[in-house]
Protein backbone atom coordinates (compact mmCIF):
# COMPACT_ATOMS: atom_id res chain seq x y z
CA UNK A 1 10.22 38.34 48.11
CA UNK A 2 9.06 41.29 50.26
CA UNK A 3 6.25 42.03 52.14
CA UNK A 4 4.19 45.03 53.67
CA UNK A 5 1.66 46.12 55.65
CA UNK A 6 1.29 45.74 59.65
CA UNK A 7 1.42 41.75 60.88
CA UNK A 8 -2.07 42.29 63.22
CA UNK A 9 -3.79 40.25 65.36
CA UNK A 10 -3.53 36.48 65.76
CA UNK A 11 -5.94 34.84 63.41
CA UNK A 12 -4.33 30.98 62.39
CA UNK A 13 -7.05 29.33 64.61
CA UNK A 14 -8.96 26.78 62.32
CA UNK A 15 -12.32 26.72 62.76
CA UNK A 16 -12.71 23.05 64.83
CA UNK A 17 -15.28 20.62 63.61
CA UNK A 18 -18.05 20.14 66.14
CA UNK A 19 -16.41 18.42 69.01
CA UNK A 20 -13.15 19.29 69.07
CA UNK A 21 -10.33 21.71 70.16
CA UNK A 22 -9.20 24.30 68.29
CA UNK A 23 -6.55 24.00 66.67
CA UNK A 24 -3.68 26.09 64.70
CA UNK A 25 -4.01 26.10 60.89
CA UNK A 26 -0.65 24.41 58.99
CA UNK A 27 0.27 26.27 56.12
CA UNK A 28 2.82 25.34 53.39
CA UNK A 29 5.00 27.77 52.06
CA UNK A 30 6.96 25.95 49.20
CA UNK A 31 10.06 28.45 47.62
CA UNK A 32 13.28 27.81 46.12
CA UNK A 33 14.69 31.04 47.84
CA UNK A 34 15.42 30.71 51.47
CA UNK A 35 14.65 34.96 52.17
CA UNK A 36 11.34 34.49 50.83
CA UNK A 37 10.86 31.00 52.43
CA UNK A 38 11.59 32.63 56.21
CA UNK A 39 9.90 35.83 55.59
CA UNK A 40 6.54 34.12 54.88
CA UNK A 41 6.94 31.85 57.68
CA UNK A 42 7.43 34.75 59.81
CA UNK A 43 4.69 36.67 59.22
CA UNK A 44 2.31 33.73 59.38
CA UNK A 45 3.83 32.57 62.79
CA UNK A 46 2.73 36.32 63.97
CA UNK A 47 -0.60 35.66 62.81
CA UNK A 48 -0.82 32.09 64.97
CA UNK A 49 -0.60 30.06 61.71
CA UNK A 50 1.67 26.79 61.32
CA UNK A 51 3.99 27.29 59.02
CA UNK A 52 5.89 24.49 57.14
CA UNK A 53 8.01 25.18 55.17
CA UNK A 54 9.72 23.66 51.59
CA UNK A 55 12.64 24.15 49.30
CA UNK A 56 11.69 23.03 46.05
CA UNK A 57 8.43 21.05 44.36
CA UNK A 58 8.93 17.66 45.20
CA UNK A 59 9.99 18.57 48.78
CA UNK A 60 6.76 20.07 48.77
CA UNK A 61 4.94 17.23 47.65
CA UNK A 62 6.89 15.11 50.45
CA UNK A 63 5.24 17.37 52.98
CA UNK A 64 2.14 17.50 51.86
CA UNK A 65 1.76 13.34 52.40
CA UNK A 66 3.70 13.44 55.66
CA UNK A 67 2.02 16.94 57.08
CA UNK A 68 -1.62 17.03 55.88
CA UNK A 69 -1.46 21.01 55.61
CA UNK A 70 -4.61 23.00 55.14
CA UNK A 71 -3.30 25.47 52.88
CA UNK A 72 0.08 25.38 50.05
CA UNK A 73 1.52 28.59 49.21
CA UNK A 74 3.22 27.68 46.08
CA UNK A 75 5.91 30.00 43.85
CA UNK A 76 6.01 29.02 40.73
CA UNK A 77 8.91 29.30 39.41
CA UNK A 78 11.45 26.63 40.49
CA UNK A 79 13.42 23.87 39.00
CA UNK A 80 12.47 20.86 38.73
CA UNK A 81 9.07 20.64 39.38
CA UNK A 82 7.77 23.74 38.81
CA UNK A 83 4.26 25.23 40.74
CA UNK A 84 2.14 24.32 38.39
CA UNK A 85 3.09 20.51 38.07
CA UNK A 86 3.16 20.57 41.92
CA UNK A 87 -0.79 21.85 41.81
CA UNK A 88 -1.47 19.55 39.07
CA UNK A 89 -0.08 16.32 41.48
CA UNK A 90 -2.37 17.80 44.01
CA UNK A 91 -4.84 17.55 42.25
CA UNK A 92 -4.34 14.67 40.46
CA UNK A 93 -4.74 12.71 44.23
CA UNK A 94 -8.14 11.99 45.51
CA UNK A 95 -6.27 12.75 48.84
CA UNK A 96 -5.43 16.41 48.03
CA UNK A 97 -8.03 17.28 45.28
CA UNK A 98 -9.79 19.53 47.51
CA UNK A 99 -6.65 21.34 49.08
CA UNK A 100 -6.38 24.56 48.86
CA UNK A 101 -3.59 25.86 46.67
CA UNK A 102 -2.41 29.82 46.39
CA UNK A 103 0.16 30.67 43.44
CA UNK A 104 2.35 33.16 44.24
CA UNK A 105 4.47 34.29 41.10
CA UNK A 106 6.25 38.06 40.21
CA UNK A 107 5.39 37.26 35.95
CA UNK A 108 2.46 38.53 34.19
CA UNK A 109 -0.22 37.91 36.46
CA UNK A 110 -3.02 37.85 33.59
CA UNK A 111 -0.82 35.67 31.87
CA UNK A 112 0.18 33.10 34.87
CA UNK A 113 -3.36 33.04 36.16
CA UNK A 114 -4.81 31.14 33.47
CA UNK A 115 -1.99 28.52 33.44
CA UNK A 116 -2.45 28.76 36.58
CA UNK A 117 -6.38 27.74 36.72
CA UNK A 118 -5.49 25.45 34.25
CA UNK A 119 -3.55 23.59 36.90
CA UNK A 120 -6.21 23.85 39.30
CA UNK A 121 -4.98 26.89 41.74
CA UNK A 122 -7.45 28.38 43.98
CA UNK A 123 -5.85 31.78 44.18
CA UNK A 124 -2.63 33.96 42.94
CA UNK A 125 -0.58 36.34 45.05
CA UNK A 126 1.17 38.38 43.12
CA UNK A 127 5.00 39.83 44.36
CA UNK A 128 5.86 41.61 46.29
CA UNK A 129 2.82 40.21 48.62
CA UNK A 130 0.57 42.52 50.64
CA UNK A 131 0.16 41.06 54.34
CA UNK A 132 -3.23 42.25 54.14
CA UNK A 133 -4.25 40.73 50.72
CA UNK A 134 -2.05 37.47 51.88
CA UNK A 135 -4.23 36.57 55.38
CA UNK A 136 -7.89 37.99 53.42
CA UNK A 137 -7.09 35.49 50.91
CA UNK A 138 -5.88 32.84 53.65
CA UNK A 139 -8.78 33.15 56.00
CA UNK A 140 -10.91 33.00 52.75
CA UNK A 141 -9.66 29.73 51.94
CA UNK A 142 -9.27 28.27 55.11
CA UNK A 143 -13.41 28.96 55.54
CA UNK A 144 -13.58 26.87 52.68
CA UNK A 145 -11.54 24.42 54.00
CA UNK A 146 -12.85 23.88 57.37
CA UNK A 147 -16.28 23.56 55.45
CA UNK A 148 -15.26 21.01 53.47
CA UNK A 149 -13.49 19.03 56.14
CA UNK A 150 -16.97 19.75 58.19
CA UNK A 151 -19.11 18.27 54.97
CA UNK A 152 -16.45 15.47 54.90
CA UNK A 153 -16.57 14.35 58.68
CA UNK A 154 -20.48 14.44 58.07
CA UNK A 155 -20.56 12.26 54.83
CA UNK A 156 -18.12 9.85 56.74
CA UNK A 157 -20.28 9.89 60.11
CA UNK A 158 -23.09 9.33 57.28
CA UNK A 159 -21.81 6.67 55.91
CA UNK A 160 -20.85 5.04 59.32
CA UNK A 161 -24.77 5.80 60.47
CA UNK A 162 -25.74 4.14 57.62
CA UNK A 163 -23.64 0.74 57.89
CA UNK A 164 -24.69 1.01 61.26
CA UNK A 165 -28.74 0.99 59.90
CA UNK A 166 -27.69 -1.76 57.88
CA UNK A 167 -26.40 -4.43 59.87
CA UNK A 168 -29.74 -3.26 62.41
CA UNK A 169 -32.30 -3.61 59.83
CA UNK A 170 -30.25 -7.30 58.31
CA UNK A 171 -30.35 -8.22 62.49
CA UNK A 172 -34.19 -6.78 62.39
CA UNK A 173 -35.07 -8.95 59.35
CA UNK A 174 -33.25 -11.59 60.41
CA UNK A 175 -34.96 -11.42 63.94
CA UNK A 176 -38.57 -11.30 61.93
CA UNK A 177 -37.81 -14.12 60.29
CA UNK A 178 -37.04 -16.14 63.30
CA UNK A 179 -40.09 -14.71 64.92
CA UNK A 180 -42.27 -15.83 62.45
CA UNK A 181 -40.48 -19.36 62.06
CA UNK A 182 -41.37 -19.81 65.70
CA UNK A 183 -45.17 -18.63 65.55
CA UNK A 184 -45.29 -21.86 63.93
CA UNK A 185 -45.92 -23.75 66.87
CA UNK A 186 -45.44 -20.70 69.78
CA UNK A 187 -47.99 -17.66 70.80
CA UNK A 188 -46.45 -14.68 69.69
CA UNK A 189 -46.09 -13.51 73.30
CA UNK A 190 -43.97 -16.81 74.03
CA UNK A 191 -42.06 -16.17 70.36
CA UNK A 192 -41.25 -13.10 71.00
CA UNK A 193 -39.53 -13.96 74.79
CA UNK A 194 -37.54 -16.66 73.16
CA UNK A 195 -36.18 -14.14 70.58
CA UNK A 196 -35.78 -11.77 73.23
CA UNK A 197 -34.15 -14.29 75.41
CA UNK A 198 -31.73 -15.89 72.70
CA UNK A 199 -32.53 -19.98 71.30
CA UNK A 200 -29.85 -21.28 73.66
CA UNK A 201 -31.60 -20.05 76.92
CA UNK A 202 -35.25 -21.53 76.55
CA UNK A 203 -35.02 -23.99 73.24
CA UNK A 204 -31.77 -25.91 74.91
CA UNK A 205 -33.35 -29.33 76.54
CA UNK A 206 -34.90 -28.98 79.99
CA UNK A 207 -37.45 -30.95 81.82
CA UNK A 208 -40.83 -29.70 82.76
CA UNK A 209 -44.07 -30.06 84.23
CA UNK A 210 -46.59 -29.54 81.84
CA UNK A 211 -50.42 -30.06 81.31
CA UNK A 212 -50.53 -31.93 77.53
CA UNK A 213 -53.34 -31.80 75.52
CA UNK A 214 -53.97 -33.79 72.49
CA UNK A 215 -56.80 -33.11 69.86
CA UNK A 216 -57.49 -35.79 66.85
CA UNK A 217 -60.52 -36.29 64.73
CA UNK A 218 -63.02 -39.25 65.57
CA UNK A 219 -64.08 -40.84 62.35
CA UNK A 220 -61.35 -39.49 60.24
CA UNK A 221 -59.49 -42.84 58.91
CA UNK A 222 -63.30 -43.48 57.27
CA UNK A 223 -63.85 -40.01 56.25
CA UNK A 224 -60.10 -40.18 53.80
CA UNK A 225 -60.83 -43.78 52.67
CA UNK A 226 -64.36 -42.68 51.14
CA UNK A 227 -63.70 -38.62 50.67
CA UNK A 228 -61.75 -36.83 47.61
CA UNK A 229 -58.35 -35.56 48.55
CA UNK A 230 -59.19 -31.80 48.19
CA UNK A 231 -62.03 -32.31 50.37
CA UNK A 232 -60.28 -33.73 53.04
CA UNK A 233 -57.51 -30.42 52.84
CA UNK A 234 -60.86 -28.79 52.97
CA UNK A 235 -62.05 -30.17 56.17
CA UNK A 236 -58.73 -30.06 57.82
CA UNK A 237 -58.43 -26.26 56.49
CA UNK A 238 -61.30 -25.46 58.28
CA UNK A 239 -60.68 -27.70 61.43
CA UNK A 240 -57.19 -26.10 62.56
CA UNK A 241 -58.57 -22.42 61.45
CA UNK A 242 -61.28 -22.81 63.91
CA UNK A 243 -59.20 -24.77 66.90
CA UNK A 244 -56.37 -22.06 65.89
CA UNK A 245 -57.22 -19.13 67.36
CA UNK A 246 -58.36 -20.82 70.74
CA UNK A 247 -55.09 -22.52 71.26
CA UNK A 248 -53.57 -18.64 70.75
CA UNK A 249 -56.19 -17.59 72.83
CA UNK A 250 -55.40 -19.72 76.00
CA UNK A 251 -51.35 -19.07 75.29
CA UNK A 252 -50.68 -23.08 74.34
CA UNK A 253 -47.75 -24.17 72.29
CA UNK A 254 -48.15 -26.45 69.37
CA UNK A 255 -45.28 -28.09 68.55
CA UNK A 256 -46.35 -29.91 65.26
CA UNK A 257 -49.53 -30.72 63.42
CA UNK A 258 -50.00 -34.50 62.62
CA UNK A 259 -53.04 -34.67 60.24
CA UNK A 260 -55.86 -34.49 62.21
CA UNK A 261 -54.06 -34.10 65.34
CA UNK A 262 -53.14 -31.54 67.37
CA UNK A 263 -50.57 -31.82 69.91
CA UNK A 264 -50.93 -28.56 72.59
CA UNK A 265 -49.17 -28.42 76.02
CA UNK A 266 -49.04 -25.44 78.77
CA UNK A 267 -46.50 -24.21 81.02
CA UNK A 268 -43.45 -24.09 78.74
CA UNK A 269 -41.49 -23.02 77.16
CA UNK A 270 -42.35 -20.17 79.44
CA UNK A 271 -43.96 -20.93 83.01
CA UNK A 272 -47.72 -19.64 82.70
CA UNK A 273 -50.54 -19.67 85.54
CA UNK A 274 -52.95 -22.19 85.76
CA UNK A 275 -51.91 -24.45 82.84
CA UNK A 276 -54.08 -27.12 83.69
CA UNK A 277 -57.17 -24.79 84.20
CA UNK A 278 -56.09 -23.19 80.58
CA UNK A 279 -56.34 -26.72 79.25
CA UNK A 280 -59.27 -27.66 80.25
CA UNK A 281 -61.28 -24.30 79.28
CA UNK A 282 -59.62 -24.61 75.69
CA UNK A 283 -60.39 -28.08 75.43
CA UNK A 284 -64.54 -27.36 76.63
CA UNK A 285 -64.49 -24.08 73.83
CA UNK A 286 -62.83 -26.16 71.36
CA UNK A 287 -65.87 -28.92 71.47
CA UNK A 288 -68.34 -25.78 71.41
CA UNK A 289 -66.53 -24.65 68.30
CA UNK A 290 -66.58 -27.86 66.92
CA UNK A 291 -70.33 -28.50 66.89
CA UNK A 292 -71.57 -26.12 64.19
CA UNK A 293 -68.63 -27.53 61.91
CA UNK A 294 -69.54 -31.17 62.67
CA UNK A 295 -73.33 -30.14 61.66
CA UNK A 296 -72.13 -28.38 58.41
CA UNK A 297 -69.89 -31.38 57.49
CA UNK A 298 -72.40 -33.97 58.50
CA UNK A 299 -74.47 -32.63 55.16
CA UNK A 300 -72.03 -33.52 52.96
CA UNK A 301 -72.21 -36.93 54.12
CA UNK A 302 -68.82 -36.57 56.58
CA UNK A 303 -69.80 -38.28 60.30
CA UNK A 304 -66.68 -36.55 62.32
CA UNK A 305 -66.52 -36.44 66.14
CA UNK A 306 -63.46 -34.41 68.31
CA UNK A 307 -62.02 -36.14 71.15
CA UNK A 308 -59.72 -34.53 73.40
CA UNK A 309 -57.50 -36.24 76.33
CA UNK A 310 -55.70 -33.93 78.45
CA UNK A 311 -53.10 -35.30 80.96
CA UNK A 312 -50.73 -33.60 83.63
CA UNK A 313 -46.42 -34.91 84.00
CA UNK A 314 -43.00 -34.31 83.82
CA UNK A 315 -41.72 -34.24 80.10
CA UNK A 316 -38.65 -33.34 78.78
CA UNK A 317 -38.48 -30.62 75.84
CA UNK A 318 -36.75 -28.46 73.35
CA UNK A 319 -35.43 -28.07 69.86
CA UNK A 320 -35.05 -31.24 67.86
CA UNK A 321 -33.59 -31.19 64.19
CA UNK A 322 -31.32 -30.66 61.76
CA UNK A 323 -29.49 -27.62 60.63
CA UNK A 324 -32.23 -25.59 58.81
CA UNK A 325 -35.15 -27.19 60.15
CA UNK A 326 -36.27 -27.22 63.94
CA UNK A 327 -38.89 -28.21 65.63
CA UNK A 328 -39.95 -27.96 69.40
CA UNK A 329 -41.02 -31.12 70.98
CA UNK A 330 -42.33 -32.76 74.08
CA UNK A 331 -40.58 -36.44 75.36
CA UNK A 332 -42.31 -38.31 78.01
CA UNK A 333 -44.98 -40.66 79.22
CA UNK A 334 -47.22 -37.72 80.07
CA UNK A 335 -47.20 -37.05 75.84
CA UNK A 336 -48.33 -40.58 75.44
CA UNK A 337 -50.98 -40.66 78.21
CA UNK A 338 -52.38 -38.18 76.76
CA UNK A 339 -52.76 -39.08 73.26
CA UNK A 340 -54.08 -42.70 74.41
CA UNK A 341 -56.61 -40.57 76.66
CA UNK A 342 -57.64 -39.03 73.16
CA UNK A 343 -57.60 -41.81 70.94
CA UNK A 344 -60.44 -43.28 74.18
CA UNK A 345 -62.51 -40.00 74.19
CA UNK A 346 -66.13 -40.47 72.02
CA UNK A 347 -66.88 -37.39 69.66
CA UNK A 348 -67.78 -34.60 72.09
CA UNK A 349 -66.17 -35.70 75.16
CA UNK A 350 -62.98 -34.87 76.70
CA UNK A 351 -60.71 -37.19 79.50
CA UNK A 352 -58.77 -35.91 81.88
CA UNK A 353 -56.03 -37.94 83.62
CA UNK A 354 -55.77 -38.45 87.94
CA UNK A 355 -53.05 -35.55 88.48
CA UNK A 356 -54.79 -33.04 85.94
CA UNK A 357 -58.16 -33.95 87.63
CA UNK A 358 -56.78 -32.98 91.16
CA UNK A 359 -55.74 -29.65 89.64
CA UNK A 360 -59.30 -29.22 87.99
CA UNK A 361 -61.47 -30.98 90.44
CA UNK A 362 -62.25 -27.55 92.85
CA UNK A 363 -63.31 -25.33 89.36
CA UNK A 364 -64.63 -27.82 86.54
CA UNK A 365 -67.22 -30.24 86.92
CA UNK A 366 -65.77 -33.93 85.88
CA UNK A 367 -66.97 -37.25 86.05
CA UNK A 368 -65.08 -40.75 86.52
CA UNK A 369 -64.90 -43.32 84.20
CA UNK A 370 -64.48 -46.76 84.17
CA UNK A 371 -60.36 -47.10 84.08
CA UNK A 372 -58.97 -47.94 80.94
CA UNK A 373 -56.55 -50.54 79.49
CA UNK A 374 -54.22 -47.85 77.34
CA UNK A 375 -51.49 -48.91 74.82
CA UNK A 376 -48.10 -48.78 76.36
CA UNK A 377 -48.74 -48.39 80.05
CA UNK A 378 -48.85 -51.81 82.81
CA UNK A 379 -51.70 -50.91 84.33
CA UNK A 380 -54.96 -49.36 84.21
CA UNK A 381 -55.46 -45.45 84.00
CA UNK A 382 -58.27 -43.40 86.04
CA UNK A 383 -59.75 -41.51 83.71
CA UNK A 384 -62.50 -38.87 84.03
CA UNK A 385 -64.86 -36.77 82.33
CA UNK A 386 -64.29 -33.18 81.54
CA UNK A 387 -67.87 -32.12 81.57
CA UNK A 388 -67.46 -28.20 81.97
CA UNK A 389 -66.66 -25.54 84.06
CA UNK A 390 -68.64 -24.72 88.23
């Protein structure tokens, strides 16, 4: 093999992909004959190219695993494998489909070039080679190269982006769907925080003061023995989708609905100002709201009253369960005491306990009533009056 022409400038710099150095392009030159072998790797090392070089086919194959050229000059003729069984390996490996393969053969070119394509060459140097036909056709190739190493970083940042976007939208959906579970019984202010926050932190058990409200139905036991079964989902339907948006409204939690009543404390599971005061205006809107429903109702024949107790105390709280279903619950006297205030309370009123009335005294009007002998507790309980707000 022979070659002419003047060597030129230094060109083997491969075009980097976006990011990274520059870096010398490794070209294959696979030849049974040593001359041809060194003169090749000569003139490409003049040019700045990396030149590796090979004796026969399958030593050519060998280097193309353990070397990851960019380019293969290939003679064809050689024994054992020959160059076109070498290409058609190439190309027979996902790995190497797209490497770029140049013939180089001193036969019949017209007749070599369609084995050739047949084999899946990219190009054909015919000998004795050119310099100046051998680097056009090199930097030609190498473009493509580069390019396709370019469109194959990109598909594989792609496809990393996109796994990424995956597991973010399954932790998005998965993070709506815990939202949602706990706008059961939270605001959605207070639902999102505890999402934000993480279950552990603010659903764990922890003891609180807290102003507890609870809301039940007077005349409601009567009301199911007489009334149809859809018509008492009917009145409950509309009972908790008017009291519903008031206990949103003044940021309570509702930790479960029993029936026809409601269970509503402040101040946790996030601290908020004023929980007593926020009580005690829900409670006085929630008996305004009521009124229109207990006309409407008291048509059909339904007598129904709302009495509300609202006591202030130390409770201990969090996530009771099993795996799969949660709930968030209050634990203490101060849960009772109110519920016993409720169960007390005539349609239309509302009773506050001592230590909510010393929060409320200054701001709402209230008015003491004779103590009361409650369920569960040694002694009697002042009780007073929520009558409405100074």
């Amino acid at each position: 093999m022979t070659a002419a022409g003047a060597a030129g400038d230094r060109d083997g710099t491969l075009v980097p992909a976006a990011g990274t150095a520059p870096r010398a392009a490794k070209v294959l030159v696979v030849d049974d004959t040593p001359q041809n072998v060194k003169l090749l790797a000569d003139i490409l090392g003049a040019k700045g190219y990396a030149a590796i070089t090979a004796a026969s086919g399958e030593e050519g194959l060998a280097k193309v695993a353990a070397e990851a050229p960019d380019l293969v000059l290939l003679d064809i003729m050689m024994p054992g494998l020959s160059g076109y069984d070498v290409c058609r390996r190439l190309r027979a490996d996902p790995a190497t489909a797209l490497l770029p393969v140049v013939l180089v053969t001193s036969l019949d070119p017209q007749a070599e070039r369609v084995k050739g394509i047949e084999a899946g060459a990219d190009d054909f140097l015919q000998k004795p080679i050119h310099q100046a036909e051998l680097f056009a056709r090199v930097r030609s190739l190498l473009r493509i190269k580069s390019l396709q190493d370019e469109v194959a970083r990109q598909a594989a940042e792609l496809r990393a982006w996109n796994a990424t976007l995956e597991e973010r939208v399954n932790a998005s959906l998965a993070e709506i769907g815990h939202l949602q579970r706990l706008k059961r019984f939270f605001s959605a202010p207070v639902a999102e925080a505890i999402v934000s926050a993480g279950e552990q932190s603010l659903l764990a058990p922890h003891r609180r003061d807290i102003c507890c409200v609870f809301v039940d139905l007077r005349g409601f036991t009567a009301f199911t023995d007489s009334a149809e079964p859809e018509e008492v989902m009917s009145v409950l339907g509309d009972f908790h989708a008017a009291m519903g948006p008031l206990i949103t409204a003044h940021e309570g939690t509702v930790p479960h609905f029993a029936g026809d009543g409601i269970l509503i404390f402040f101040n946790d599971p996030l601290p908020i100002d004023d929980p007593c005061g926020r009580a005690a205006r829900m409670a006085l809107a929630m008996q305004e709201a009521f009124a229109p429903l207990a006309q409407r109702w008291g048509k059909l024949g339904h007598d129904l009253g709302l009495g509300i107790g609202i006591a202030r105390g130390y409770a201990t709280l969090g996530a009771v369960g099993y795996e799969g279903r949660f709930d968030y619950s209050a634990i203490g006297s101060v849960v009772n005491l109110s519920a016993r205030l409720c169960g007390e309370a005539r349609g239309g009123h509302v009773l506050v306990d001592r230590r909510a009335q010393a929060s409320l005294e200054e701001r709402f009007a209230l008015e003491p009533v004779e103590a009361l002998v409650l369920k569960g507790f040694d002694r009697p309980v002042a009780a007073f009056r929520l009558v409405g707000e100074r």
